[in-house]
PDB file of N, CA and C in Angstrom:
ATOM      1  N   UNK A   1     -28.484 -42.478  45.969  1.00  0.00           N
ATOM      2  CA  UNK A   1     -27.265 -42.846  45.263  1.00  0.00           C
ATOM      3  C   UNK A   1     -26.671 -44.128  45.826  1.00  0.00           C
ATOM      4  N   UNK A   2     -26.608 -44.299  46.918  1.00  0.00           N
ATOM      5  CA  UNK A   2     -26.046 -45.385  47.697  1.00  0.00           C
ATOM      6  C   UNK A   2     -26.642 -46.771  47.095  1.00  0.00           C
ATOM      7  N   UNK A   3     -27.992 -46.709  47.199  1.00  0.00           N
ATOM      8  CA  UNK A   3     -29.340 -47.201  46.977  1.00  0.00           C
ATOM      9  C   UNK A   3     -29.226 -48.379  45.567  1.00  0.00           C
ATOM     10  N   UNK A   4     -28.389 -47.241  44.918  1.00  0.00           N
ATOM     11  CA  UNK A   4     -28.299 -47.972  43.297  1.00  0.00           C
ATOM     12  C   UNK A   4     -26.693 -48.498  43.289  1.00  0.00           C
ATOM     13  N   UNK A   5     -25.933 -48.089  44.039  1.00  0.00           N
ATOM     14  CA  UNK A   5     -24.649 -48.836  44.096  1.00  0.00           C
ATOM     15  C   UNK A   5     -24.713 -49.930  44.903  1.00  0.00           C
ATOM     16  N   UNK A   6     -25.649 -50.007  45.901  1.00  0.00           N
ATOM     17  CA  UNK A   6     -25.648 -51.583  46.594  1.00  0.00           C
ATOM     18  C   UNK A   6     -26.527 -52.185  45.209  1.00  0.00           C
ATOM     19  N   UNK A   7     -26.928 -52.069  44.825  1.00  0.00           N
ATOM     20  CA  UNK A   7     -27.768 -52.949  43.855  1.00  0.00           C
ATOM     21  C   UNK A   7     -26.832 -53.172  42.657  1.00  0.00           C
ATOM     22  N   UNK A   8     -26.357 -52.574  42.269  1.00  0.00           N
ATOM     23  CA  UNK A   8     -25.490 -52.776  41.315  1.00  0.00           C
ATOM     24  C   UNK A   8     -24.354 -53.758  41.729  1.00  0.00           C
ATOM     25  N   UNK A   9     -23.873 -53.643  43.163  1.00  0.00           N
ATOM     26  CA  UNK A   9     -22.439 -54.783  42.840  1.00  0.00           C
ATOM     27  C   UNK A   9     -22.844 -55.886  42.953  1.00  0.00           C
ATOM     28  N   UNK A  10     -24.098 -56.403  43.301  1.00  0.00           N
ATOM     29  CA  UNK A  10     -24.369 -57.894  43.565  1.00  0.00           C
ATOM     30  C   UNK A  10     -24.601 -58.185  41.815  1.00  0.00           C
ATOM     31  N   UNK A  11     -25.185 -57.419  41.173  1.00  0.00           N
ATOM     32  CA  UNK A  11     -25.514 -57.657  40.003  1.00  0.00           C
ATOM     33  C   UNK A  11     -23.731 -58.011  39.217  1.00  0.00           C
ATOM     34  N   UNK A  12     -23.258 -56.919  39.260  1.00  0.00           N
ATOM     35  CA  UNK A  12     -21.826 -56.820  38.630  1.00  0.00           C
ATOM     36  C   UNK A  12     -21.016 -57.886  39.104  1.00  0.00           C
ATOM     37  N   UNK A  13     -21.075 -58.180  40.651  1.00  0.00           N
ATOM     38  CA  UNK A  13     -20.177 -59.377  40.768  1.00  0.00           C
ATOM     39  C   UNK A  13     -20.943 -60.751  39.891  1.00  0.00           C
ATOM     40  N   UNK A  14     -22.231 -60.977  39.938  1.00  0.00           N
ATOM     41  CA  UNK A  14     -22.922 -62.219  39.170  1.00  0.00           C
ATOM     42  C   UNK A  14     -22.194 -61.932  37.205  1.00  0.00           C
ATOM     43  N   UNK A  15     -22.719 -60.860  37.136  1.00  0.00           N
ATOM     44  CA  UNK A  15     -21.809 -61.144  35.611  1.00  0.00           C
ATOM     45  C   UNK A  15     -20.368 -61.331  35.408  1.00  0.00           C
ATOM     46  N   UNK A  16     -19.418 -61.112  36.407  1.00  0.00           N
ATOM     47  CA  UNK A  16     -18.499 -61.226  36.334  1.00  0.00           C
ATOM     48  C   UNK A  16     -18.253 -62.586  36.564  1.00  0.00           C
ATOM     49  N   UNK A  17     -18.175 -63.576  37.498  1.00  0.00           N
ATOM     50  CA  UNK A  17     -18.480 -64.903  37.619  1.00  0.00           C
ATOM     51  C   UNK A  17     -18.912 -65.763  36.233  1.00  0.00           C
ATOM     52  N   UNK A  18     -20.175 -65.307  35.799  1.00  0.00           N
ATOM     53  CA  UNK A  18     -21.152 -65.764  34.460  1.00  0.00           C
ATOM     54  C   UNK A  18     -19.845 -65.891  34.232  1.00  0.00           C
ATOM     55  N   UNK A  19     -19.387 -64.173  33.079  1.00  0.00           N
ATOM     56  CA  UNK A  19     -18.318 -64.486  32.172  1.00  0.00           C
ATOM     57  C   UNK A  19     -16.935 -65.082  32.791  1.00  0.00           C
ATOM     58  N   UNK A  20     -16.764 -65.422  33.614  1.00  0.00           N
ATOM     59  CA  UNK A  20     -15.510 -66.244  33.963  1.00  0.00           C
ATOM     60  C   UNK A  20     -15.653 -67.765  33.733  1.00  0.00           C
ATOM     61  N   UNK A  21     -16.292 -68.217  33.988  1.00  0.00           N
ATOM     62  CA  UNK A  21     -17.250 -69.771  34.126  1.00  0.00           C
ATOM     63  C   UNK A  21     -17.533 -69.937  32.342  1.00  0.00           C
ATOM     64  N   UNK A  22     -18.408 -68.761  31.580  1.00  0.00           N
ATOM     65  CA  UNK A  22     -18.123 -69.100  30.278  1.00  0.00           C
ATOM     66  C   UNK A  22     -16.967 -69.232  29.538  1.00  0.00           C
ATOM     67  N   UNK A  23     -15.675 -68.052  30.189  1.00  0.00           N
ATOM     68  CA  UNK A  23     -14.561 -68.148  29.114  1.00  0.00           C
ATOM     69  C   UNK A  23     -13.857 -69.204  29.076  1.00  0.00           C
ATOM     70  N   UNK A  24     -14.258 -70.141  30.735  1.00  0.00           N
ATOM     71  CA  UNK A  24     -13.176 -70.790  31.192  1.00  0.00           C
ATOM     72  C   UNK A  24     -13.424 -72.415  30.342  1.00  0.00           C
ATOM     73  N   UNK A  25     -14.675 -72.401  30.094  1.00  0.00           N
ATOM     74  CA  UNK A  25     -15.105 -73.278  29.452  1.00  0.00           C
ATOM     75  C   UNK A  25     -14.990 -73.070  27.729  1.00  0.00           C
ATOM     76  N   UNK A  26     -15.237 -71.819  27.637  1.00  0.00           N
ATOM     77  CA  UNK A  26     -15.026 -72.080  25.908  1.00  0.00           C
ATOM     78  C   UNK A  26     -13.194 -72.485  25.553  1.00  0.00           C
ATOM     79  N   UNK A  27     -12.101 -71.840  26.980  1.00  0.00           N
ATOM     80  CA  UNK A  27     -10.857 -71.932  26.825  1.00  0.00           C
ATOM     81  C   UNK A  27     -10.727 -73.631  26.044  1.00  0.00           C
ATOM     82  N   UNK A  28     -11.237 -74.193  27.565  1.00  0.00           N
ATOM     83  CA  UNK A  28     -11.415 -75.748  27.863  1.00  0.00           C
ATOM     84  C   UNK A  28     -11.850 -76.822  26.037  1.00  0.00           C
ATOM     85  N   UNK A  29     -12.934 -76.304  25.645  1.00  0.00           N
ATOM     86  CA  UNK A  29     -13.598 -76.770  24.327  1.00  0.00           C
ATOM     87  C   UNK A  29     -12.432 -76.588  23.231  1.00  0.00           C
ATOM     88  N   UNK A  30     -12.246 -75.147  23.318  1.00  0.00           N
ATOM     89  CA  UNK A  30     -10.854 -74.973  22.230  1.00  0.00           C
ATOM     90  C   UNK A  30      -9.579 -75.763  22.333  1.00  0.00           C
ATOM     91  N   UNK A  31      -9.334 -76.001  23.329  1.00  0.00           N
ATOM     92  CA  UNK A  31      -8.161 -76.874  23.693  1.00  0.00           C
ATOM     93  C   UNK A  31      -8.783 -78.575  23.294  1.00  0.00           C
ATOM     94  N   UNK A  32      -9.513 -78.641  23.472  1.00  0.00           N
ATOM     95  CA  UNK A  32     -10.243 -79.976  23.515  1.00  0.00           C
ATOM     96  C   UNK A  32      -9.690 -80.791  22.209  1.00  0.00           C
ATOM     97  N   UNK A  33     -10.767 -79.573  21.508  1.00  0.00           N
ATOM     98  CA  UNK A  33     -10.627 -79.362  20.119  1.00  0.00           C
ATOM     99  C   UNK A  33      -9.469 -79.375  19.292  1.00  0.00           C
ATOM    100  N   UNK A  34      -8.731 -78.539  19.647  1.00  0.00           N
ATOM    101  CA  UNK A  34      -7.117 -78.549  18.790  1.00  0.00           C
ATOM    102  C   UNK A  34      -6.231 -79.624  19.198  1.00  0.00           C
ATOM    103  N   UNK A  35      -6.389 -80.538  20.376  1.00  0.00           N
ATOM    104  CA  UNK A  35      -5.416 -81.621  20.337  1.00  0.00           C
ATOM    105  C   UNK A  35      -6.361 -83.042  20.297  1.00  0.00           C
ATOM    106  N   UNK A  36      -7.429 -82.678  19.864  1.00  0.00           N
ATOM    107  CA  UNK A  36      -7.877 -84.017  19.688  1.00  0.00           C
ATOM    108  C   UNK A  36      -7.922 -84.981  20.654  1.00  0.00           C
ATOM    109  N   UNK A  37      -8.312 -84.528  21.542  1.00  0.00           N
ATOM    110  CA  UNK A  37      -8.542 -85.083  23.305  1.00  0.00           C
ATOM    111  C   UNK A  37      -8.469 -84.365  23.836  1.00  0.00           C
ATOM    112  N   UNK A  38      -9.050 -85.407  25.473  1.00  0.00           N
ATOM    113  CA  UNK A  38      -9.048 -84.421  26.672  1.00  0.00           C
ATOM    114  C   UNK A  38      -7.883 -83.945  26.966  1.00  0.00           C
ATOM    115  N   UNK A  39      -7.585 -82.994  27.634  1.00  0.00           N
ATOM    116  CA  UNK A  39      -6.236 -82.146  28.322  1.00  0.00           C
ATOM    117  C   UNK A  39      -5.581 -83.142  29.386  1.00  0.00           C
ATOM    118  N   UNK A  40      -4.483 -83.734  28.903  1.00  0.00           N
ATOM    119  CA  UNK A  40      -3.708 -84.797  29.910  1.00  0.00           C
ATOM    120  C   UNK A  40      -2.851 -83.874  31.249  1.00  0.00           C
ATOM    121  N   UNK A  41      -3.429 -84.374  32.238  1.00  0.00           N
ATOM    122  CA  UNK A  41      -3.301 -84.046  33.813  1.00  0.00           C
ATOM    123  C   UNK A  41      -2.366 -84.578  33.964  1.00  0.00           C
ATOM    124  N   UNK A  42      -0.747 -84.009  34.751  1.00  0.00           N
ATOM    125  CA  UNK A  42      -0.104 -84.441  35.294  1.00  0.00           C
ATOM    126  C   UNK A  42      -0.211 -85.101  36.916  1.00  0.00           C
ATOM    127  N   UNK A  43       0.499 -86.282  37.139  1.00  0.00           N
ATOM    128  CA  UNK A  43       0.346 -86.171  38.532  1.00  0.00           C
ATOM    129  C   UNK A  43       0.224 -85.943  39.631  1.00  0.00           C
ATOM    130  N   UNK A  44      -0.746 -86.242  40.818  1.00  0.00           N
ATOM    131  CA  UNK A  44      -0.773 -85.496  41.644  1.00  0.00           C
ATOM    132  C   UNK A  44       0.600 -85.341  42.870  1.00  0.00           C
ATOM    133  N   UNK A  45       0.864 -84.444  42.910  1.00  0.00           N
ATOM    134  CA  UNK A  45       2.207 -84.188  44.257  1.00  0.00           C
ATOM    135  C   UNK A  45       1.534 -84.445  45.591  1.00  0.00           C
ATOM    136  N   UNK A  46       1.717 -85.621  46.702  1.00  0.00           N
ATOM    137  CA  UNK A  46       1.387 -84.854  47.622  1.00  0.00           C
ATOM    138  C   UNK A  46       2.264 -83.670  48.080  1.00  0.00           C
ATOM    139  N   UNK A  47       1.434 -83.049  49.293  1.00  0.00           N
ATOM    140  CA  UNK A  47       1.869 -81.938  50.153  1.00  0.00           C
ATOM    141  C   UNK A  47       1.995 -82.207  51.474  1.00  0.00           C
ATOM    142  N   UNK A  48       3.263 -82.091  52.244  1.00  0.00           N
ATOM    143  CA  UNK A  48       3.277 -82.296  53.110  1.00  0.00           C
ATOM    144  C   UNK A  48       2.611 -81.029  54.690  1.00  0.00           C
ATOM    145  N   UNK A  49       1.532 -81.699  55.324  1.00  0.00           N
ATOM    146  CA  UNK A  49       0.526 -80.361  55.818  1.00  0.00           C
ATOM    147  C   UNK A  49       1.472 -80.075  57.071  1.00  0.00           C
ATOM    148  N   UNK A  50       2.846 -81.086  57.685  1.00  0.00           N
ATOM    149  CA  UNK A  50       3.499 -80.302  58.555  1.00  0.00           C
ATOM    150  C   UNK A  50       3.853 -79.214  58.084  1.00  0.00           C
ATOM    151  N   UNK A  51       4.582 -78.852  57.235  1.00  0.00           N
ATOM    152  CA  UNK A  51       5.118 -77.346  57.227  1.00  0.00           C
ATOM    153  C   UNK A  51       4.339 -76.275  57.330  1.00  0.00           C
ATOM    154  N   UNK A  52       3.292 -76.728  56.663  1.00  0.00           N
ATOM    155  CA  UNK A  52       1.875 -75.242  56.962  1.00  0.00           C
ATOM    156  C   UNK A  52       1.569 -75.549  57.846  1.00  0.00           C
ATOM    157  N   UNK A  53       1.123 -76.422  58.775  1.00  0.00           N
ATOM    158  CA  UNK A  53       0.809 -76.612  60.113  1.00  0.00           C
ATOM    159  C   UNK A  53       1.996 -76.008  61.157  1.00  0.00           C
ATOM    160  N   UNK A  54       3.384 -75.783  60.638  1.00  0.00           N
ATOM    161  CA  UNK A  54       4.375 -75.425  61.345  1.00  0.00           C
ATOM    162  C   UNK A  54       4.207 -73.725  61.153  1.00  0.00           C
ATOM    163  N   UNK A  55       3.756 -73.016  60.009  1.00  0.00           N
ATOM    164  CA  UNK A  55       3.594 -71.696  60.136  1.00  0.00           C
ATOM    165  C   UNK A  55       2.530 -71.448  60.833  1.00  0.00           C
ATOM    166  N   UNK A  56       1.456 -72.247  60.173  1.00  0.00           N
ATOM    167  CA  UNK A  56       0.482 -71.778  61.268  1.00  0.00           C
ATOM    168  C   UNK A  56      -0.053 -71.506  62.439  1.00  0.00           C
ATOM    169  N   UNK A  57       1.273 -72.350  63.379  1.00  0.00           N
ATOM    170  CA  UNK A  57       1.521 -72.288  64.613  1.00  0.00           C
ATOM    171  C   UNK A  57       2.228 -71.422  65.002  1.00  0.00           C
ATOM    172  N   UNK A  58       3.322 -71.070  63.983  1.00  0.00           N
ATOM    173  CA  UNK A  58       4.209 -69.942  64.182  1.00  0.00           C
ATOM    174  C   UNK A  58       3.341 -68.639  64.284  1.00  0.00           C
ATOM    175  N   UNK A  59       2.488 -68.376  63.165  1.00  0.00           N
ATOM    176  CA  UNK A  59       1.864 -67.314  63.321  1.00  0.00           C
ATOM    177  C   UNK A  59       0.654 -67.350  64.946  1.00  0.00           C
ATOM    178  N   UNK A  60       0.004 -68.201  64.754  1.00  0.00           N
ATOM    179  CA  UNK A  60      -1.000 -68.048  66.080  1.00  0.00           C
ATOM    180  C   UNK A  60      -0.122 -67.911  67.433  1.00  0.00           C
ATOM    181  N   UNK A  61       1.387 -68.556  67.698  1.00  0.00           N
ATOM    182  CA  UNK A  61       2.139 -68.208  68.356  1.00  0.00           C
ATOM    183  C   UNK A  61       2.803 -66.450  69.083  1.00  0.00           C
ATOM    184  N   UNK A  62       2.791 -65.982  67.757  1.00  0.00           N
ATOM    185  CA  UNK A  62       3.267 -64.298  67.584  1.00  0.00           C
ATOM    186  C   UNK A  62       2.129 -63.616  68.172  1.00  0.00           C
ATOM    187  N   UNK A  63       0.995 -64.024  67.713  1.00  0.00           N
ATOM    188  CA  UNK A  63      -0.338 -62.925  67.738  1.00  0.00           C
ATOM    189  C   UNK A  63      -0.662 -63.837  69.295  1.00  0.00           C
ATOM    190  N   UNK A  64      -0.231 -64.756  69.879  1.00  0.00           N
ATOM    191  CA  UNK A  64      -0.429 -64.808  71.671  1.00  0.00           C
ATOM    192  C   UNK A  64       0.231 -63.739  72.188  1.00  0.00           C
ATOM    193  N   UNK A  65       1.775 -63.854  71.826  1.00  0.00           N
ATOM    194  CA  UNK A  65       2.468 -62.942  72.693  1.00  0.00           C
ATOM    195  C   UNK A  65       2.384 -61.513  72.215  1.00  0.00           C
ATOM    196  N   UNK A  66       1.896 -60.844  71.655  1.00  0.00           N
ATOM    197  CA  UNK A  66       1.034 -59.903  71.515  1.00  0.00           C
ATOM    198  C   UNK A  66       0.586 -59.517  72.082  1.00  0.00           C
ATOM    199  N   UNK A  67      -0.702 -60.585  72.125  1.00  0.00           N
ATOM    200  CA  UNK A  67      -1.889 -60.271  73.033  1.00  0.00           C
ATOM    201  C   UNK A  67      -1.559 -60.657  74.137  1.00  0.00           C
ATOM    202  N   UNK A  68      -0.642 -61.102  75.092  1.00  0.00           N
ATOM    203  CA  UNK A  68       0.008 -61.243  76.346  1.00  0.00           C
ATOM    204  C   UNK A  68       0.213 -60.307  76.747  1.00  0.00           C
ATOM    205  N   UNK A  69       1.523 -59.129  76.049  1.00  0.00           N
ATOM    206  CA  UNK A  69       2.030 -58.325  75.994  1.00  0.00           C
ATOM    207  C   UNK A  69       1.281 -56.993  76.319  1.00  0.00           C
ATOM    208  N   UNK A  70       0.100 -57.309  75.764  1.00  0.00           N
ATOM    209  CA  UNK A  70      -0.701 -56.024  75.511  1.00  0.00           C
ATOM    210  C   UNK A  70      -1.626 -56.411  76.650  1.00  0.00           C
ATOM    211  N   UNK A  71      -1.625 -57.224  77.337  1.00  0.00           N
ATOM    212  CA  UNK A  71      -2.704 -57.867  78.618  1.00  0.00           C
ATOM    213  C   UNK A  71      -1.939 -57.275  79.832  1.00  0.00           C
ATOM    214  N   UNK A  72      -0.242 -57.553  79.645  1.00  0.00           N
ATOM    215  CA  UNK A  72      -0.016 -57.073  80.741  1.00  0.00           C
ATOM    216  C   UNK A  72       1.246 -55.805  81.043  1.00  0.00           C
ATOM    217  N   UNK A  73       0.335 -54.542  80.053  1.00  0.00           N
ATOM    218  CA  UNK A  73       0.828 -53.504  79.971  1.00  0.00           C
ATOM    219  C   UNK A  73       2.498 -53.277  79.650  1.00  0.00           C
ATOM    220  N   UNK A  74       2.800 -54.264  79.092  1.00  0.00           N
ATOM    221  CA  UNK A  74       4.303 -53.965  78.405  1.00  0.00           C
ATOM    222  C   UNK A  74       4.558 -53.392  76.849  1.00  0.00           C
ATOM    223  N   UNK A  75       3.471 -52.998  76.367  1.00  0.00           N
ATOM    224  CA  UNK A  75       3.640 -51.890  75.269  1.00  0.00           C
ATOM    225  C   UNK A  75       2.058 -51.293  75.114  1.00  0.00           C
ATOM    226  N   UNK A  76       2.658 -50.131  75.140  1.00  0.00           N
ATOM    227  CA  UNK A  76       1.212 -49.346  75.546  1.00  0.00           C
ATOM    228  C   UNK A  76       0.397 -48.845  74.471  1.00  0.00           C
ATOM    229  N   UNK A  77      -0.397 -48.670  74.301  1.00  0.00           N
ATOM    230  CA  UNK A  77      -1.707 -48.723  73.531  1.00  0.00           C
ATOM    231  C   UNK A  77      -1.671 -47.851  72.558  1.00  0.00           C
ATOM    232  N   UNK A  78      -1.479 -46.442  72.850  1.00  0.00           N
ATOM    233  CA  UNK A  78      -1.943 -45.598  72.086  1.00  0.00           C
ATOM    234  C   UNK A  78      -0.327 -45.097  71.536  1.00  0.00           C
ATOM    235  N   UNK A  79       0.811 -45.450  71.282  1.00  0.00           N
ATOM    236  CA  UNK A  79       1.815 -44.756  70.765  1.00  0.00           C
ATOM    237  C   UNK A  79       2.002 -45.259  69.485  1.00  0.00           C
ATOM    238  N   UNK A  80       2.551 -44.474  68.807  1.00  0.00           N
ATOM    239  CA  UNK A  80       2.588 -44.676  67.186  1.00  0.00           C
ATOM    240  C   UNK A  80       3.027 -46.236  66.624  1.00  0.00           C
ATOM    241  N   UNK A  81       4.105 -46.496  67.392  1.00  0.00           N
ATOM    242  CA  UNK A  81       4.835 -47.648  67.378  1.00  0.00           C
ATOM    243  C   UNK A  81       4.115 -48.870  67.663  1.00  0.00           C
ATOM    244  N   UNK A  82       2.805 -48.701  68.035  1.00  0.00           N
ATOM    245  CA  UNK A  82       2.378 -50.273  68.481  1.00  0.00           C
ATOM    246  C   UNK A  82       1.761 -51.108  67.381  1.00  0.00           C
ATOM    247  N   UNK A  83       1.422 -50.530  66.140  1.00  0.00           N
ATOM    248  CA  UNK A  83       0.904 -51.189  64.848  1.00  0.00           C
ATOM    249  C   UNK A  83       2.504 -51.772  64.215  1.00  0.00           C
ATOM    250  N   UNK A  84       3.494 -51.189  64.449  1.00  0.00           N
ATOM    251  CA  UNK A  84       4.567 -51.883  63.914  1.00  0.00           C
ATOM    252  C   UNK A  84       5.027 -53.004  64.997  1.00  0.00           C
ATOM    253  N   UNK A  85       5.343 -53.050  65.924  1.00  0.00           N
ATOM    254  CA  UNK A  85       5.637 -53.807  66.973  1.00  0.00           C
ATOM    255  C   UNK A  85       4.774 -55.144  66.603  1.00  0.00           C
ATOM    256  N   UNK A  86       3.663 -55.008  66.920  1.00  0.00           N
ATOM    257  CA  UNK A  86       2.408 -56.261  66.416  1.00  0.00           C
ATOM    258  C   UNK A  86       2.881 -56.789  64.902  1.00  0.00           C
ATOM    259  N   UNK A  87       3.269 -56.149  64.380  1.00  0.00           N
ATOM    260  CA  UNK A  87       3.622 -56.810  62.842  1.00  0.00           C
ATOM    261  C   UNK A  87       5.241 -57.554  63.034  1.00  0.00           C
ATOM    262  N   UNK A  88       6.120 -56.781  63.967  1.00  0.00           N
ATOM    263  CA  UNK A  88       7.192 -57.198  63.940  1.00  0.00           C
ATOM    264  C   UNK A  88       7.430 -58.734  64.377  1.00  0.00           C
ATOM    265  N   UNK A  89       6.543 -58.576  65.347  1.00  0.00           N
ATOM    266  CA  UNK A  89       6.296 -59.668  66.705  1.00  0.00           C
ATOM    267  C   UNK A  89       6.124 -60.721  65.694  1.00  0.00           C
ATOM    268  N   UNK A  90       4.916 -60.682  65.334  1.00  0.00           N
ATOM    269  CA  UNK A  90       4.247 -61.661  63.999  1.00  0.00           C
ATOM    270  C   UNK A  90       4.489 -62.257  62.989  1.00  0.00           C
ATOM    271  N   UNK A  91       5.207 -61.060  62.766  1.00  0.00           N
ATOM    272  CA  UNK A  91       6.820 -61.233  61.287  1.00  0.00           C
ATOM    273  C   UNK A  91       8.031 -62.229  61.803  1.00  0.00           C
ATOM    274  N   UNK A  92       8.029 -62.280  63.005  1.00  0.00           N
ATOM    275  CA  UNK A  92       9.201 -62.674  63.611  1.00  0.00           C
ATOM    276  C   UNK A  92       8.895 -64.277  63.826  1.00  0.00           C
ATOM    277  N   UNK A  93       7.631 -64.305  64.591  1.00  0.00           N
ATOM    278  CA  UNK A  93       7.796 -65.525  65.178  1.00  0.00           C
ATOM    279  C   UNK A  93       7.330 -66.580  63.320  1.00  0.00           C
ATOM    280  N   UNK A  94       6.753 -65.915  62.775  1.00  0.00           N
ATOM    281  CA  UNK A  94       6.213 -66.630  61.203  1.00  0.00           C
ATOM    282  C   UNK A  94       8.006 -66.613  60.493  1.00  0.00           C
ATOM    283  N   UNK A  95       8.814 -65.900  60.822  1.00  0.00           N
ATOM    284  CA  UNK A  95      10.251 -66.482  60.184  1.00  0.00           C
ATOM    285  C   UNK A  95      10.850 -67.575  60.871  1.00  0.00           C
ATOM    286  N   UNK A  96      10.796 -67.290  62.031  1.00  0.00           N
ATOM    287  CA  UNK A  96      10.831 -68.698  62.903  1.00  0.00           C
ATOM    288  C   UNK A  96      10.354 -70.032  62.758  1.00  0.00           C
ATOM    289  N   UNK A  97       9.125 -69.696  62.231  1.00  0.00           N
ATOM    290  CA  UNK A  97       8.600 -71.145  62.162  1.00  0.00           C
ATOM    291  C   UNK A  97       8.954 -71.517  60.712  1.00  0.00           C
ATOM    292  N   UNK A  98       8.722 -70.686  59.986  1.00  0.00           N
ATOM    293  CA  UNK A  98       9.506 -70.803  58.381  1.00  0.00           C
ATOM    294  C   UNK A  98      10.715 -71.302  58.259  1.00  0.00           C
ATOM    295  N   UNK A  99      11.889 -70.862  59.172  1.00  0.00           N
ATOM    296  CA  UNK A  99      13.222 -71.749  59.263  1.00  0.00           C
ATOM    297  C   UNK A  99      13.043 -72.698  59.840  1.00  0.00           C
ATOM    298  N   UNK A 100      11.858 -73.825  61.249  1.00  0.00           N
ATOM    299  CA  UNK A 100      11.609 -74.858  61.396  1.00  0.00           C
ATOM    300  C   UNK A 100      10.803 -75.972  60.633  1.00  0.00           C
ATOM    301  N   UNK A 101      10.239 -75.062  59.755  1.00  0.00           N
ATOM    302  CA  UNK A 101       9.427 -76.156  58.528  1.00  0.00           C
ATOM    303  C   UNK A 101      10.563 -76.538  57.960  1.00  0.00           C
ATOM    304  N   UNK A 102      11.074 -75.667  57.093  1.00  0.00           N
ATOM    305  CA  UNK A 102      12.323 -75.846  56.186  1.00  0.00           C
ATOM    306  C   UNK A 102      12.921 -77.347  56.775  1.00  0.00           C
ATOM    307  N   UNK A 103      13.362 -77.638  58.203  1.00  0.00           N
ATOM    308  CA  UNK A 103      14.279 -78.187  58.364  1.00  0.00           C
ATOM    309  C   UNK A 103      13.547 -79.852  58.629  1.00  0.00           C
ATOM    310  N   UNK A 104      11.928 -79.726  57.966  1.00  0.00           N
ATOM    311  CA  UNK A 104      11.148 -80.946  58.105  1.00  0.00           C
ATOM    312  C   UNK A 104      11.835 -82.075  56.729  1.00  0.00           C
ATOM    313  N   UNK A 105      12.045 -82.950  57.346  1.00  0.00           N
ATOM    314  CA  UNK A 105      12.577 -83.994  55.905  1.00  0.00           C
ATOM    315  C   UNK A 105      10.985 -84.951  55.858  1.00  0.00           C
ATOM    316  N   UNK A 106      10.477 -85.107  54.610  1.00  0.00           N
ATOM    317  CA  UNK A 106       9.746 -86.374  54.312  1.00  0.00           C
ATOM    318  C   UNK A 106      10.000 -87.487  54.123  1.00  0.00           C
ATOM    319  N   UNK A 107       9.377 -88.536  54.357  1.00  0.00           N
ATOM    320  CA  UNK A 107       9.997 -89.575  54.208  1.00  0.00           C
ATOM    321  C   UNK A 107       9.753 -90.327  53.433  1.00  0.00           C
ATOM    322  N   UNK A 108       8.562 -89.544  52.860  1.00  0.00           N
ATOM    323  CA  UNK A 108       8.496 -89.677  51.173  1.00  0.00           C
ATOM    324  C   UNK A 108       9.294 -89.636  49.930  1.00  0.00           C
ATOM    325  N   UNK A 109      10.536 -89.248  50.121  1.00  0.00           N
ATOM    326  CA  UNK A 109      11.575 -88.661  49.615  1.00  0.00           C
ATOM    327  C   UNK A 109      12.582 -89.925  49.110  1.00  0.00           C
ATOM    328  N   UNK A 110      12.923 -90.101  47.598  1.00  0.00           N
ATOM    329  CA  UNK A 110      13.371 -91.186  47.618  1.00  0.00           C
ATOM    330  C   UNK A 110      14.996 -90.919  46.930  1.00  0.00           C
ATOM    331  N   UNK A 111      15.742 -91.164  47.139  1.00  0.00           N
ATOM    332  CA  UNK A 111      17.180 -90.933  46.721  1.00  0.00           C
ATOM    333  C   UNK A 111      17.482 -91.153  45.250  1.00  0.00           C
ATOM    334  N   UNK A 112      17.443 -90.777  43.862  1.00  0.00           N
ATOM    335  CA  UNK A 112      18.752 -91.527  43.132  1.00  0.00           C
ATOM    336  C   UNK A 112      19.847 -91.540  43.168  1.00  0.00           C
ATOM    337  N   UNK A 113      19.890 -92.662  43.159  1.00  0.00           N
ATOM    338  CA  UNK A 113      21.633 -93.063  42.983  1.00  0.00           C
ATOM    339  C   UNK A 113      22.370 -92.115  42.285  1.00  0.00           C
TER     340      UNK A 113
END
């Protein structure tokens, strides 16, 4: 039984893909089609990669002191509470860094009058 369910999802995920890739393209043709040209692309935005670079530090930050924490026996292993603690920790220091992105200005940023 196992046997025929590993064989089956590689198959099932490939048709699923197929038909995504076809619909996405017949979407594409129909649109093509009804406005009488290609589909006009708006501009690109940049993104500024400090702020995700600022969570992402926030988070790898949380999950150190964690693993600090848990190195040098200040919350102990096996009590119910330590899967929430690790999330709190994590949760905490990723709001942290979320209120220090926030406060990133670009200088890309241009005023109207």
């Amino acid at each position: 039984m196992e046997k025929t369910i590993a064989v089956f999802i590689p198959i099932a995920f490939f048709i699923c893909v197929t038909l995504c890739v076809y619909f996405v393209s017949r979407f594409r043709y129909e649109a093509i089609t009804k406005l009488g040209g290609p589909i006009p692309r708006s501009p690109a935005v940049k993104q500024s990669w400090k702020r995700i670079g600022t969570v992402v530090i926030g988070f790898a930050f949380g999950t150190l002191i964690t693993g600090f924490l848990f190195e040098w026996n200040y919350v102990g292993i096996n009590t119910d509470w330590t899967g929430f603690f690790i999330v709190g920790v994590i949760s905490l220091c990723v709001g942290i860094s979320l209120f220090i992105a926030d406060k990133f200005d670009d200088k890309d940023k241009t005023i109207d009058g």
